[in-house]
Protein backbone atom coordinates (compact mmCIF):
# COMPACT_ATOMS: atom_id res chain seq x y z
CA UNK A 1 0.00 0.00 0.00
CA UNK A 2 2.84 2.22 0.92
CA UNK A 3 4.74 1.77 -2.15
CA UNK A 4 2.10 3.10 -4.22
CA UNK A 5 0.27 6.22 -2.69
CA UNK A 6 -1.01 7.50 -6.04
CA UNK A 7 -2.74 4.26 -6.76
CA UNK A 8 -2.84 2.35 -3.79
CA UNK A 9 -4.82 -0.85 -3.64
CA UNK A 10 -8.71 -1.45 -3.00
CA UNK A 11 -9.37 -2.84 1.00
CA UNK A 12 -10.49 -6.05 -0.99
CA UNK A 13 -6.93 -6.22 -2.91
CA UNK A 14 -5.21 -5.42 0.51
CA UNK A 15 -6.87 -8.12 2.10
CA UNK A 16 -6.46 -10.96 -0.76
CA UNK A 17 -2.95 -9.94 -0.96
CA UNK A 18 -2.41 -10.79 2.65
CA UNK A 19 -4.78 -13.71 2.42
CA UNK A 20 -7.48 -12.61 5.12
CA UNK A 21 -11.15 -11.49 4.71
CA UNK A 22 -12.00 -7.75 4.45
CA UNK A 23 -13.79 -7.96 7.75
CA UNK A 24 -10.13 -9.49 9.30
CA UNK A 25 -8.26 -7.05 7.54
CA UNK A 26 -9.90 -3.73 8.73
CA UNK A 27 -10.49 -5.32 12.71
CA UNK A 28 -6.91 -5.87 12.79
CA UNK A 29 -5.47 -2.77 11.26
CA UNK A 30 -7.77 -0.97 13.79
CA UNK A 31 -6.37 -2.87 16.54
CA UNK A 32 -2.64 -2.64 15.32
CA UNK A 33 -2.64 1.16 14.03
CA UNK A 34 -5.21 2.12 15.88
CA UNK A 35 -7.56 3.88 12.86
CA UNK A 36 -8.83 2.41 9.53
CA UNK A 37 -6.91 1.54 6.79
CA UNK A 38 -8.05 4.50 4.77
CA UNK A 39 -6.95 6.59 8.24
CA UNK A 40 -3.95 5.62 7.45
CA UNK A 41 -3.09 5.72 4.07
CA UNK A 42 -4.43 9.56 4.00
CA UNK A 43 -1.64 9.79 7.31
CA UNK A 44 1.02 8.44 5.11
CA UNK A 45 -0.24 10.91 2.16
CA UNK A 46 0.00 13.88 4.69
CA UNK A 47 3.34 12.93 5.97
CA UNK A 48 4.65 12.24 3.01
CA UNK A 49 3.15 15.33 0.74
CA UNK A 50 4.67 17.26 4.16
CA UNK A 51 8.43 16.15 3.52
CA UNK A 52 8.40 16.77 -0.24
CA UNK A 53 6.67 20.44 0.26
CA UNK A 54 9.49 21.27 3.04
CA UNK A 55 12.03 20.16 0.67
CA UNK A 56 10.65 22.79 -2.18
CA UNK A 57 11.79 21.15 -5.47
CA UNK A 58 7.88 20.70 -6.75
CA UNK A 59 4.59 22.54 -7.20
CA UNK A 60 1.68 22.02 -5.12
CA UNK A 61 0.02 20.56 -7.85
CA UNK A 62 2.97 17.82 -8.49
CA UNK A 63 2.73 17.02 -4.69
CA UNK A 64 -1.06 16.51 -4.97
CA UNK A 65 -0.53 13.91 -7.79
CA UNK A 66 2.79 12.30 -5.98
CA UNK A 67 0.01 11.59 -2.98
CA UNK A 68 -2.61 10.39 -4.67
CA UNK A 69 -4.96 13.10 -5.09
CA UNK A 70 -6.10 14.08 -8.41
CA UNK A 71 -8.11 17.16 -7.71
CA UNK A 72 -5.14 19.94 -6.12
CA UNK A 73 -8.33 21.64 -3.72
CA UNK A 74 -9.09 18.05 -2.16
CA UNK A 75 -5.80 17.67 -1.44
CA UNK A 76 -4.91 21.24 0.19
CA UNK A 77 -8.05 21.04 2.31
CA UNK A 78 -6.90 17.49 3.67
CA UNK A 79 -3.70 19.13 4.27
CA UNK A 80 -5.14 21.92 6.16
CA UNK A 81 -7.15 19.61 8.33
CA UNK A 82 -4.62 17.91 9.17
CA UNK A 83 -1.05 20.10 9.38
CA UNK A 84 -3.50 24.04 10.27
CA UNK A 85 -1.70 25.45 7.62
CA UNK A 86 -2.13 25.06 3.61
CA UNK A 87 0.11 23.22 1.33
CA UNK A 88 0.97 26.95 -0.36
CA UNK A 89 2.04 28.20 3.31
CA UNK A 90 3.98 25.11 4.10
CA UNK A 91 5.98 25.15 0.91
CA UNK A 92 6.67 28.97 1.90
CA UNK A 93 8.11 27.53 5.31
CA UNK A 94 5.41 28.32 7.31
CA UNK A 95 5.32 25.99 10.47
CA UNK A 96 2.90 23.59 11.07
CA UNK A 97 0.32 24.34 13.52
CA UNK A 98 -1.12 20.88 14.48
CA UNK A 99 -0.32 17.52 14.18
């Protein structure tokens, strides 16, 4: 799932590739991670479309696609939920407010 945040795989293709049911997969993942298993692949998304906007080598747009999203407005509004500030302001270094 990791390896592929732009396209990462359906619950039902997470769960046949680890050979349990769906039900299985998502009771565990709660109990491991402690959120669902979309909870966490929009964490990793954040985190991720975080580093590469601190590092300043691509648009907000390019990060947005790197992460998955294909609609840039989606993606800045998740980002804002989650970090207080907006993709724009973290890419001018602006610090993040929550996390």
């Amino acid at each position: 799932m990791l390896s592929d945040l732009e396209n990462p795989p359906s619950v039902l293709e997470l769960a046949q590739q680890v050979g349990v049911s769906v039900c299985t997969l998502q009771r565990r993942f709660q109990e491991l991670f402690g959120m669902t298993v979309f909870g966490y692949l929009t964490d990793q998304r954040m985190q991720l479309a975080e580093q590469l906007l601190r590092q300043g080598h691509c648009t907000v747009a390019e990060i947005s696609a790197i992460v998955g999203y294909s609609n840039p407005s989606f993606f800045a509004a998740a980002f804002k939920r989650r970090f207080g500030v907006t993709p724009k302001e973290c890419l001018l270094g602006k610090k993040i407010v929550l996390q």
